[in-house]
PDB file of N, CA and C in Angstrom:
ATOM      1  N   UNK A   1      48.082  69.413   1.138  1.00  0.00           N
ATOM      2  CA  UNK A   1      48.158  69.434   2.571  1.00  0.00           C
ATOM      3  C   UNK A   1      46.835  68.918   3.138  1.00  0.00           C
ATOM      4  N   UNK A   2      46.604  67.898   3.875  1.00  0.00           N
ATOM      5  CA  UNK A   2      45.668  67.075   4.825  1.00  0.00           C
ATOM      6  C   UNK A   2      45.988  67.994   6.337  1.00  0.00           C
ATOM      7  N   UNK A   3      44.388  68.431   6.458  1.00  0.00           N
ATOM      8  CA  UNK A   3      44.462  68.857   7.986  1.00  0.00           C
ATOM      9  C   UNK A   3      43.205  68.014   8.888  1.00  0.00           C
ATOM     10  N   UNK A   4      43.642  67.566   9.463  1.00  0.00           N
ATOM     11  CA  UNK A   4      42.619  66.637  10.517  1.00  0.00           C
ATOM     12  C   UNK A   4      42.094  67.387  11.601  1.00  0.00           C
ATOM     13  N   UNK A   5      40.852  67.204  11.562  1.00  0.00           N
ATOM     14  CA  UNK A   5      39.932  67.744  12.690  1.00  0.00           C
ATOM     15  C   UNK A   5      39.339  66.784  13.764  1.00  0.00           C
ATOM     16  N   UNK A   6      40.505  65.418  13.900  1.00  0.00           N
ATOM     17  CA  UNK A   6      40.460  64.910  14.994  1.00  0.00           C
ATOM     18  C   UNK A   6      40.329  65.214  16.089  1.00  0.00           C
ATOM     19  N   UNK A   7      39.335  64.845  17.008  1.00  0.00           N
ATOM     20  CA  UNK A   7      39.525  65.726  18.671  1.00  0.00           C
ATOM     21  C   UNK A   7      39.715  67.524  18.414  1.00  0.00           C
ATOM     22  N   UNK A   8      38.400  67.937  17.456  1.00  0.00           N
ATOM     23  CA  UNK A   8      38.267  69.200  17.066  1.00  0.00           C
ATOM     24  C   UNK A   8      36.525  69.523  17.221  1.00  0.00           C
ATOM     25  N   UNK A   9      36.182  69.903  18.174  1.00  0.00           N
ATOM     26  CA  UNK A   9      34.587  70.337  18.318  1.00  0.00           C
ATOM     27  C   UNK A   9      34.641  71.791  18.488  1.00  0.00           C
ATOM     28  N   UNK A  10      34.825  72.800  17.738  1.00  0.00           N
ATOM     29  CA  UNK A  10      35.252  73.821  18.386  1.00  0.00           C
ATOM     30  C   UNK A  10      33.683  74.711  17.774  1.00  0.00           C
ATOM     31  N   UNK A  11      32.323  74.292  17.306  1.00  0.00           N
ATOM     32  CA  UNK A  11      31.447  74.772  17.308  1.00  0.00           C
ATOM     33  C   UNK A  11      30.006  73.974  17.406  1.00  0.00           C
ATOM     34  N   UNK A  12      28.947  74.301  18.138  1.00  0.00           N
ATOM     35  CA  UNK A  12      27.416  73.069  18.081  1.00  0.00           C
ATOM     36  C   UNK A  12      26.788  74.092  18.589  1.00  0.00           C
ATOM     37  N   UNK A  13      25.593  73.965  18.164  1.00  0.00           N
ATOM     38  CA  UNK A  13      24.082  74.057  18.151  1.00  0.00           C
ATOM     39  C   UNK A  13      23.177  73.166  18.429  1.00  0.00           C
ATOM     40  N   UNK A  14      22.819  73.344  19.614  1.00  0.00           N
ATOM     41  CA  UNK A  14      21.273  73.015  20.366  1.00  0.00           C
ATOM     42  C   UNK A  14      20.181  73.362  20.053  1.00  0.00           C
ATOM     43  N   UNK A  15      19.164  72.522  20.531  1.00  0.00           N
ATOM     44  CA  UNK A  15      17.497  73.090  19.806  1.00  0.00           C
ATOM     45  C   UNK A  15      17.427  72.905  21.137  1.00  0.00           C
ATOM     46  N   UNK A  16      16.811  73.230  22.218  1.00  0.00           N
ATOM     47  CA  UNK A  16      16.550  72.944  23.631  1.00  0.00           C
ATOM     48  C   UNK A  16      14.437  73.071  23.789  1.00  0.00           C
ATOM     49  N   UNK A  17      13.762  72.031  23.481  1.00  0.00           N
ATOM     50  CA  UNK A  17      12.545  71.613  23.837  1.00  0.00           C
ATOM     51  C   UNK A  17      11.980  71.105  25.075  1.00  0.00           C
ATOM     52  N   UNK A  18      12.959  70.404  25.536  1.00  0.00           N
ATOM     53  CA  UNK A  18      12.624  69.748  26.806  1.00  0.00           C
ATOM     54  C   UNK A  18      13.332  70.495  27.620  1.00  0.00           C
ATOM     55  N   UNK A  19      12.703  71.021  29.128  1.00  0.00           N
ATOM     56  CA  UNK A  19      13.101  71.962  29.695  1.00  0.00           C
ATOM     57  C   UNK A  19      12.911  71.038  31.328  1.00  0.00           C
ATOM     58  N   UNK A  20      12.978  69.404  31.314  1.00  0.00           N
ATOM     59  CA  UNK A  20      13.359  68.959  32.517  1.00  0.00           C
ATOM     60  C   UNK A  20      14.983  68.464  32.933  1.00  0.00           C
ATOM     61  N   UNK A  21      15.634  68.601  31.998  1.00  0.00           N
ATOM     62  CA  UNK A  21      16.611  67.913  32.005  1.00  0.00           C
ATOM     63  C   UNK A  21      17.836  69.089  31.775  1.00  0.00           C
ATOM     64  N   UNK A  22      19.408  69.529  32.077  1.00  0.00           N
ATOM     65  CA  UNK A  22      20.521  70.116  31.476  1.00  0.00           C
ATOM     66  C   UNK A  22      21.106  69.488  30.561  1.00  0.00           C
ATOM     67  N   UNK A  23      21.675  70.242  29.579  1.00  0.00           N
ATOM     68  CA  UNK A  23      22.495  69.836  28.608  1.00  0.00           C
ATOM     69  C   UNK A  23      23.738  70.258  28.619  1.00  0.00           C
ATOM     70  N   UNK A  24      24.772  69.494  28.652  1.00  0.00           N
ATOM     71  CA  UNK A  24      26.266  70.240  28.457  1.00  0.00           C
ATOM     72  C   UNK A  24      26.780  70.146  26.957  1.00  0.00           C
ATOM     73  N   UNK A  25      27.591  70.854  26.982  1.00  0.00           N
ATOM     74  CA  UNK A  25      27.987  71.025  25.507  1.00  0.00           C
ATOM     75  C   UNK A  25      29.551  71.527  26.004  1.00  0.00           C
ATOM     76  N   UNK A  26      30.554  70.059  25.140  1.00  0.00           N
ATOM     77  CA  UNK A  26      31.821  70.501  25.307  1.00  0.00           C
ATOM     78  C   UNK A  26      32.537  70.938  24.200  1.00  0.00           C
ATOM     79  N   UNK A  27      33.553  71.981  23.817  1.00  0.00           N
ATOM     80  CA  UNK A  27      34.212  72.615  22.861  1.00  0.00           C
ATOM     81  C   UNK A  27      35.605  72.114  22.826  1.00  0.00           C
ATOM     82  N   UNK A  28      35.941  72.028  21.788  1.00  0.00           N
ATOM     83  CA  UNK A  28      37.671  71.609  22.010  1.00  0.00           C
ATOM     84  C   UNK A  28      38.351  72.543  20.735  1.00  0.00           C
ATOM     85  N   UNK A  29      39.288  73.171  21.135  1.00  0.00           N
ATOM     86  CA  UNK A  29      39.876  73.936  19.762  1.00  0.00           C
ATOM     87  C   UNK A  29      40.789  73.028  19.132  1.00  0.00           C
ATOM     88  N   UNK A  30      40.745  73.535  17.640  1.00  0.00           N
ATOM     89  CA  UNK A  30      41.269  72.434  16.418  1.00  0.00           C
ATOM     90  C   UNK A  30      42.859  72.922  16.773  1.00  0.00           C
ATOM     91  N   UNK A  31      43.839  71.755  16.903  1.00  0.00           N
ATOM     92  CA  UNK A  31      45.095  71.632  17.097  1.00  0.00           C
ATOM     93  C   UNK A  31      45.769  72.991  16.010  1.00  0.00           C
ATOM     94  N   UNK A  32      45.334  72.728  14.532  1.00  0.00           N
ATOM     95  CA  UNK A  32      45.833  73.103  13.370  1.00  0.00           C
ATOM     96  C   UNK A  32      45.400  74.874  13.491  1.00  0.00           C
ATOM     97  N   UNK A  33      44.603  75.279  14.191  1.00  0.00           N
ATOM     98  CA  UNK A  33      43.738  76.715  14.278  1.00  0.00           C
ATOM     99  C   UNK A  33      44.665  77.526  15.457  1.00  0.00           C
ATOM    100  N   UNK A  34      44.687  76.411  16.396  1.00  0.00           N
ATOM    101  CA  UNK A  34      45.893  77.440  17.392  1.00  0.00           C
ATOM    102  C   UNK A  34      46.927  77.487  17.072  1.00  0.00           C
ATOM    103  N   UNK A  35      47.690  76.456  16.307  1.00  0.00           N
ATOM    104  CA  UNK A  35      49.284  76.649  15.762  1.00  0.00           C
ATOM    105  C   UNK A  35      49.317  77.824  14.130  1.00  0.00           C
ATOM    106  N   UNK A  36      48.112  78.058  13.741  1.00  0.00           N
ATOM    107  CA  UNK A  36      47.651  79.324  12.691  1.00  0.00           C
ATOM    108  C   UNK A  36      47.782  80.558  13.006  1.00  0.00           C
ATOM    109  N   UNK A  37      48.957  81.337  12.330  1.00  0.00           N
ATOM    110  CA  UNK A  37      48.562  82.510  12.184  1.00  0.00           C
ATOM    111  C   UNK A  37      47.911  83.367  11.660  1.00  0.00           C
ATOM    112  N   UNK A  38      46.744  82.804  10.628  1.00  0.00           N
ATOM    113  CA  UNK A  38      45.806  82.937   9.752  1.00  0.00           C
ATOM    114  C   UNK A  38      44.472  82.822  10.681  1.00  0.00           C
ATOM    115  N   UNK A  39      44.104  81.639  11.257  1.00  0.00           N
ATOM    116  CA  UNK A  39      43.120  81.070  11.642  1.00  0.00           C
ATOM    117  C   UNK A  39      43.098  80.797  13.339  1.00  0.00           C
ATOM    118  N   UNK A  40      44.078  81.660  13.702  1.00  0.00           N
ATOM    119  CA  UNK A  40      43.655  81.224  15.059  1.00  0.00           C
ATOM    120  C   UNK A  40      42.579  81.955  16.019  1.00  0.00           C
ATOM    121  N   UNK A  41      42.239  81.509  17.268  1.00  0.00           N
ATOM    122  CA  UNK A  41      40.974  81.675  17.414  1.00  0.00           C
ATOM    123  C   UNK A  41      41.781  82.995  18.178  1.00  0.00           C
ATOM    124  N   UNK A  42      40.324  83.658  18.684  1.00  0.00           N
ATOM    125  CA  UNK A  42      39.985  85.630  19.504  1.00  0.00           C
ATOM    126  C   UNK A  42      39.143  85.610  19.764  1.00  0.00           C
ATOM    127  N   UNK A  43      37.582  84.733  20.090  1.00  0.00           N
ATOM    128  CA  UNK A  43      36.701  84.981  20.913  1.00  0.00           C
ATOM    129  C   UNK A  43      35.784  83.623  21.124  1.00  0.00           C
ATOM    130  N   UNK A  44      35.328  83.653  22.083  1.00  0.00           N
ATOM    131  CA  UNK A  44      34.171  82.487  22.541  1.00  0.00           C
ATOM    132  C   UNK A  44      32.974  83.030  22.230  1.00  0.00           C
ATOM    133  N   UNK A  45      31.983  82.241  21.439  1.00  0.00           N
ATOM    134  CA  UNK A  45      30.567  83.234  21.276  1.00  0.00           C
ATOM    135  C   UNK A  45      29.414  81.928  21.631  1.00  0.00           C
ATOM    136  N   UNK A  46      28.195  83.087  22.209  1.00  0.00           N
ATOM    137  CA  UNK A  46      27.273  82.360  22.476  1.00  0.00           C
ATOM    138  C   UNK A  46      26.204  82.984  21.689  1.00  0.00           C
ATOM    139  N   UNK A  47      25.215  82.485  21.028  1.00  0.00           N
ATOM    140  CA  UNK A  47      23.731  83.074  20.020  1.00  0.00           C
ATOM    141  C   UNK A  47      22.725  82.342  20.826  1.00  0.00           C
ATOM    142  N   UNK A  48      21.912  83.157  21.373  1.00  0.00           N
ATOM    143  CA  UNK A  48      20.729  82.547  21.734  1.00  0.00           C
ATOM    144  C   UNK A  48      19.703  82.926  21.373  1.00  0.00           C
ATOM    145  N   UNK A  49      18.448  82.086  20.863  1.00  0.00           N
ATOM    146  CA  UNK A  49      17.430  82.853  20.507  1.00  0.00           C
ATOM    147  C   UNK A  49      16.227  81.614  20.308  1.00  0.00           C
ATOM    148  N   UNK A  50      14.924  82.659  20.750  1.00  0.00           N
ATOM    149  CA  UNK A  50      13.801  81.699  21.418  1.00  0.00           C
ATOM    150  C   UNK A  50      12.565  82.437  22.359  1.00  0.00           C
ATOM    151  N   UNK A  51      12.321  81.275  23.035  1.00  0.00           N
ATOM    152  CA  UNK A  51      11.265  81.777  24.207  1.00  0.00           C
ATOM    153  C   UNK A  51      11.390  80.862  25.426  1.00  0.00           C
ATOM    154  N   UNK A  52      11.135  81.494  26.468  1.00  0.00           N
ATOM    155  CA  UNK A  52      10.667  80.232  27.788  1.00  0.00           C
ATOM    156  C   UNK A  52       9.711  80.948  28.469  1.00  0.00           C
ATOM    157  N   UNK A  53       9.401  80.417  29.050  1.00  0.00           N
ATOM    158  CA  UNK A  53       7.885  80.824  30.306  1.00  0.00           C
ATOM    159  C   UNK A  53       8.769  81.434  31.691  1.00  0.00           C
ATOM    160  N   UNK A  54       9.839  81.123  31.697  1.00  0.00           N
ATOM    161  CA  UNK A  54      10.517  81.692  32.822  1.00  0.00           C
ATOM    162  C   UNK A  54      12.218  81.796  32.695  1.00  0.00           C
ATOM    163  N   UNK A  55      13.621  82.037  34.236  1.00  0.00           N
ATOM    164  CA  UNK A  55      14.829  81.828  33.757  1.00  0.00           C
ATOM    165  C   UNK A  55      15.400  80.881  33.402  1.00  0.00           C
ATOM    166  N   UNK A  56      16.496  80.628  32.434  1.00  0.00           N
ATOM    167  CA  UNK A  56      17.338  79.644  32.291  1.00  0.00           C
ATOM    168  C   UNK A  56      18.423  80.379  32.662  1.00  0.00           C
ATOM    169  N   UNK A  57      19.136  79.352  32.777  1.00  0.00           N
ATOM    170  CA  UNK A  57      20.679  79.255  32.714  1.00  0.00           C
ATOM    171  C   UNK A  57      21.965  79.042  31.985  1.00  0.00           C
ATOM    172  N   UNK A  58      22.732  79.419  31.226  1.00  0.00           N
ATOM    173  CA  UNK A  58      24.371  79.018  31.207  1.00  0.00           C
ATOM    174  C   UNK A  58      25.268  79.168  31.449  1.00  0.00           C
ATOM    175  N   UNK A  59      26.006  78.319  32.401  1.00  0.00           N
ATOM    176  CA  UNK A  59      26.742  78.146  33.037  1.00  0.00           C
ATOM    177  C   UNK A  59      27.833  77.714  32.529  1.00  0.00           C
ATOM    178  N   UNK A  60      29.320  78.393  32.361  1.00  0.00           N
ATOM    179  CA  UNK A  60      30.373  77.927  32.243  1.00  0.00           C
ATOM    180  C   UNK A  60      31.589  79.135  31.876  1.00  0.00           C
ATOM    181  N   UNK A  61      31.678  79.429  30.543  1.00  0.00           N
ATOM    182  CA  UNK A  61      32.678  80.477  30.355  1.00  0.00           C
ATOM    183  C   UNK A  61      31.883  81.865  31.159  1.00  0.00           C
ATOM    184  N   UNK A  62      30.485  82.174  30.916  1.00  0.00           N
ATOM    185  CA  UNK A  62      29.985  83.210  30.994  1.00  0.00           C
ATOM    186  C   UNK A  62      29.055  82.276  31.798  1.00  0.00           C
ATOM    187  N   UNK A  63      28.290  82.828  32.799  1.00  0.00           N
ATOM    188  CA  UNK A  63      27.065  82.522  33.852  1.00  0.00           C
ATOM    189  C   UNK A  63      26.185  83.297  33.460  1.00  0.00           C
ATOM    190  N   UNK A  64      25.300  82.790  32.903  1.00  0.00           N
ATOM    191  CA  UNK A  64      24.312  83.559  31.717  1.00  0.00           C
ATOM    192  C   UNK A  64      22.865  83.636  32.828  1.00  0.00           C
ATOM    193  N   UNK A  65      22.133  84.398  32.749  1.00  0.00           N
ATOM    194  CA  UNK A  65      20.810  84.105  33.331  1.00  0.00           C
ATOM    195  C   UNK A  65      19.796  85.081  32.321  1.00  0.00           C
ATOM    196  N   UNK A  66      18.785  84.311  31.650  1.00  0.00           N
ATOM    197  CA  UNK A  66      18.273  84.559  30.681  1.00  0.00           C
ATOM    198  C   UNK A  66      16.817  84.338  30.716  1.00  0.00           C
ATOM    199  N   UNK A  67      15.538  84.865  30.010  1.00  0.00           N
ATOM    200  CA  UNK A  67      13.836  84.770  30.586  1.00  0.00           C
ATOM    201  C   UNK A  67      13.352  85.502  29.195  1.00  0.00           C
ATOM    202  N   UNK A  68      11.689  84.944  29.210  1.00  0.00           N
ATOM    203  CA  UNK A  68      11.026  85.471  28.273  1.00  0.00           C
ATOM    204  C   UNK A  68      11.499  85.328  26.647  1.00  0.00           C
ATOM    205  N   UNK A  69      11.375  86.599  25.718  1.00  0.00           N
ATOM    206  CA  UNK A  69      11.568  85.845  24.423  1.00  0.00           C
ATOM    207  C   UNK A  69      13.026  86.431  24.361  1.00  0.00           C
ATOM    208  N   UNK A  70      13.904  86.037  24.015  1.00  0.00           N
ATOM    209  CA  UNK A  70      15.610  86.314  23.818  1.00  0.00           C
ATOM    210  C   UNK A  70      15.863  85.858  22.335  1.00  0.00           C
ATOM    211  N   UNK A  71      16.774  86.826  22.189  1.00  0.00           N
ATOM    212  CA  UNK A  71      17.520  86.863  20.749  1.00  0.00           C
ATOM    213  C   UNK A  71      18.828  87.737  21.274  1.00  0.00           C
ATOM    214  N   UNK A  72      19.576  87.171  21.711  1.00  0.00           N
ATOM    215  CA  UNK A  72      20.895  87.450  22.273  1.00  0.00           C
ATOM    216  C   UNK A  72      22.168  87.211  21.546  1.00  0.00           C
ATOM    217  N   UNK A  73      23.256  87.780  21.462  1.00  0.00           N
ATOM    218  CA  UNK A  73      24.743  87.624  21.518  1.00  0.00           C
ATOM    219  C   UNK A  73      25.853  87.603  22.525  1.00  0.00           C
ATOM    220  N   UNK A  74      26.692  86.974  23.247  1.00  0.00           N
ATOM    221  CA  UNK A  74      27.567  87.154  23.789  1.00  0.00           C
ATOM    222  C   UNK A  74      28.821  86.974  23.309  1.00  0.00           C
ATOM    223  N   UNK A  75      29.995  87.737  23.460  1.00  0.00           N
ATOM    224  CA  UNK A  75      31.059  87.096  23.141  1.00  0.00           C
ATOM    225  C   UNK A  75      32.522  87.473  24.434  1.00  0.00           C
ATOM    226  N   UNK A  76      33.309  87.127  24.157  1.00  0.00           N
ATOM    227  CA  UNK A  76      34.229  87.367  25.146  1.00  0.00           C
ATOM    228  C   UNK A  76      36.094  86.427  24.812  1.00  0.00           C
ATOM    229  N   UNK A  77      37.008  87.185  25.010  1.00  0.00           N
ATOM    230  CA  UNK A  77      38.521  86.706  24.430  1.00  0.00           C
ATOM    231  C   UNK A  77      37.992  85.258  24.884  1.00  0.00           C
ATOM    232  N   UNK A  78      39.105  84.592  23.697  1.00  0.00           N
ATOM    233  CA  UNK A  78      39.598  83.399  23.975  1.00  0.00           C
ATOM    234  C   UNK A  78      40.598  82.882  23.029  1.00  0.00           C
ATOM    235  N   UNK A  79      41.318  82.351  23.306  1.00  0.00           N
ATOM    236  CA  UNK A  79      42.857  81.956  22.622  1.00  0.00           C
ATOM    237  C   UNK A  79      43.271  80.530  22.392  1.00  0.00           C
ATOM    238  N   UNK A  80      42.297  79.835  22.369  1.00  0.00           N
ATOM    239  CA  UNK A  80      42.146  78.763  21.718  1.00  0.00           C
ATOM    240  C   UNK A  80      43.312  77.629  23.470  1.00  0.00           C
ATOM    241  N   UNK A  81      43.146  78.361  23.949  1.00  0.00           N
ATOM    242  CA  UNK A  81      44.262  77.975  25.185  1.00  0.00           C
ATOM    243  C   UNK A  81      43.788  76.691  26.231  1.00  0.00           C
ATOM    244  N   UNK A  82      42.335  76.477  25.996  1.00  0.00           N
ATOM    245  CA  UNK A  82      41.795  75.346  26.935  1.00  0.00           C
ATOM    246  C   UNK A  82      40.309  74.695  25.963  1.00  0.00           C
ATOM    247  N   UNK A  83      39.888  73.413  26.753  1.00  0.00           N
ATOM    248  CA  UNK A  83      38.556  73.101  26.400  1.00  0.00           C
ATOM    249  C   UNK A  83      37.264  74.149  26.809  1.00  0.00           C
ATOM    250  N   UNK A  84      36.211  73.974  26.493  1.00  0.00           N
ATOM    251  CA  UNK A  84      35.551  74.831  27.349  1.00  0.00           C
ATOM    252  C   UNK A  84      33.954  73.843  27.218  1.00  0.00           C
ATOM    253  N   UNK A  85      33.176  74.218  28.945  1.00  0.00           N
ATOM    254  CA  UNK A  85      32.212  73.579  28.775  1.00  0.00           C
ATOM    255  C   UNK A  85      31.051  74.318  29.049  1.00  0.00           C
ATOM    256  N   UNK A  86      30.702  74.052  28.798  1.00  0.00           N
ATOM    257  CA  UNK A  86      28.798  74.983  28.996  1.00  0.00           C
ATOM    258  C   UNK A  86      27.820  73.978  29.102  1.00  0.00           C
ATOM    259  N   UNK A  87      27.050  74.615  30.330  1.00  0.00           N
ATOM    260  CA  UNK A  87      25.829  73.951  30.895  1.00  0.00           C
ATOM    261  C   UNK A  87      24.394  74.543  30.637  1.00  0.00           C
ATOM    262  N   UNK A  88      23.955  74.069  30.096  1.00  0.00           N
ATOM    263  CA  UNK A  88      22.364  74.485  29.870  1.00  0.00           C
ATOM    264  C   UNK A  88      21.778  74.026  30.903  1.00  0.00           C
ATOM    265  N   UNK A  89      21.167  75.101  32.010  1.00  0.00           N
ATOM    266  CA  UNK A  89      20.492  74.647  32.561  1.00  0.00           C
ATOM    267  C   UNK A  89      18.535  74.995  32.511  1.00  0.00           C
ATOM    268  N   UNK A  90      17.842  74.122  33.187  1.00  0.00           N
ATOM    269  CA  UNK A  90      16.511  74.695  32.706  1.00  0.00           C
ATOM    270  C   UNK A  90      15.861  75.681  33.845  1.00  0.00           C
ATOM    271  N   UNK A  91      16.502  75.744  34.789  1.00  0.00           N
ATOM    272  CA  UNK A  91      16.704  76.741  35.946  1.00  0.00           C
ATOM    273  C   UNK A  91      15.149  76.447  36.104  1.00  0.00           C
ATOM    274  N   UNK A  92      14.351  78.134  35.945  1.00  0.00           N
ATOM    275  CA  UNK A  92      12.835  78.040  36.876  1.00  0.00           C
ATOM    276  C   UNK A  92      12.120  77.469  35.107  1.00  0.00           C
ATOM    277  N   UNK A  93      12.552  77.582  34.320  1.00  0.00           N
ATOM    278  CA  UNK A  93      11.543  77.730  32.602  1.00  0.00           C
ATOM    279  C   UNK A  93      11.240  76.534  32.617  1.00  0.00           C
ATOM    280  N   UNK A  94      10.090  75.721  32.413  1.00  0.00           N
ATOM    281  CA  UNK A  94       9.798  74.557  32.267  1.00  0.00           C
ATOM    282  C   UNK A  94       9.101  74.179  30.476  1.00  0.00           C
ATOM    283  N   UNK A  95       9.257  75.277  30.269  1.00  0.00           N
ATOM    284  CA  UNK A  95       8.436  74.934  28.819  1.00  0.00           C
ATOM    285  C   UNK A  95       9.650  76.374  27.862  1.00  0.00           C
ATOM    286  N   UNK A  96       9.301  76.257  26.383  1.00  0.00           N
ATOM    287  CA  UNK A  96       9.600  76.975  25.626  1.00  0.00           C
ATOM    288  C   UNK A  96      10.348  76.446  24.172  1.00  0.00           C
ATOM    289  N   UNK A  97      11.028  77.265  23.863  1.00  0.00           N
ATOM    290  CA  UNK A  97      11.996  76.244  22.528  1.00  0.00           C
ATOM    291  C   UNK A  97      12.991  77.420  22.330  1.00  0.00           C
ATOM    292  N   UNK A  98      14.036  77.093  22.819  1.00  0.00           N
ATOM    293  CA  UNK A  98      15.393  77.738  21.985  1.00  0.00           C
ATOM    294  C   UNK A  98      16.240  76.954  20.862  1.00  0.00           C
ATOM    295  N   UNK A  99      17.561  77.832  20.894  1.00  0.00           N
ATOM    296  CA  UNK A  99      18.621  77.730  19.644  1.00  0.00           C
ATOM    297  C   UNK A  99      19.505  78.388  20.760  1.00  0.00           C
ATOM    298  N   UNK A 100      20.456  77.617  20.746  1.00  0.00           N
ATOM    299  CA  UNK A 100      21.868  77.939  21.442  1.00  0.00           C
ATOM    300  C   UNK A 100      22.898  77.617  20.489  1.00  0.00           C
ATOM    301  N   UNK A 101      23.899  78.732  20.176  1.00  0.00           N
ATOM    302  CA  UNK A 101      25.027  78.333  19.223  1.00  0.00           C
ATOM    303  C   UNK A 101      26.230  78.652  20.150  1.00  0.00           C
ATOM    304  N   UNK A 102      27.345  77.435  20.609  1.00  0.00           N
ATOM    305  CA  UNK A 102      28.182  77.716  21.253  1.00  0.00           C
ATOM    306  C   UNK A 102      29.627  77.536  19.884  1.00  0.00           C
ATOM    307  N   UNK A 103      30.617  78.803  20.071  1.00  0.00           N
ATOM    308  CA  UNK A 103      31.448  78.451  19.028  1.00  0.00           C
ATOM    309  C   UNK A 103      32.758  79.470  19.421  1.00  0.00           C
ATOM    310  N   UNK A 104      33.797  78.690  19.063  1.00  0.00           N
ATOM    311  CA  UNK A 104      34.829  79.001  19.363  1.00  0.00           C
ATOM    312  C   UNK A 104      35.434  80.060  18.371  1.00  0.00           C
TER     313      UNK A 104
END
């Protein structure tokens, strides 16, 4: 059995250094994972972890507002039922270095 993960992004990781610019990050669930009764998806998760000099932002499933040194988890349902997008924003933090793991 061949399963294709064509038009399948359903997990990425960011290094976020540069803190003038947003980053979006789009998710798409794997065709073969929602038609699974084995493998289908039950939650959206976000891992963050790092430092900034001030708040950031993410914006999209969850409206995140985040500062200082973070080592975070979020998670929350999801059913593999839509795309999903998330915005990194650099809000007031102009400096720092994270790890953002967005995953379906």
């Amino acid at each position: 059995m061949v399963l294709s993960n064509s038009c399948c992004n359903d997990y990425e990781k960011i290094v976020i250094r540069d803190f003038s610019k947003t980053k979006e990050v789009n998710l798409t669930p794997c065709e073969w994972k929602i038609k699974s009764p084995i493998h289908s998806y039950t939650s959206f998760i976000i891992k963050v972890k790092g430092h900034v000099n001030d708040t950031i932002k993410i914006k999209g499933e969850y409206n995140l507002k985040l500062s200082n040194i973070i080592d975070t988890t979020f998670s929350g349902d999801y059913y593999g039922t839509h795309d999903v997008i998330c915005i990194f924003d650099p809000y007031k933090a102009t400096e720092g270095e994270l790890e953002i793991e967005f995953s379906l």
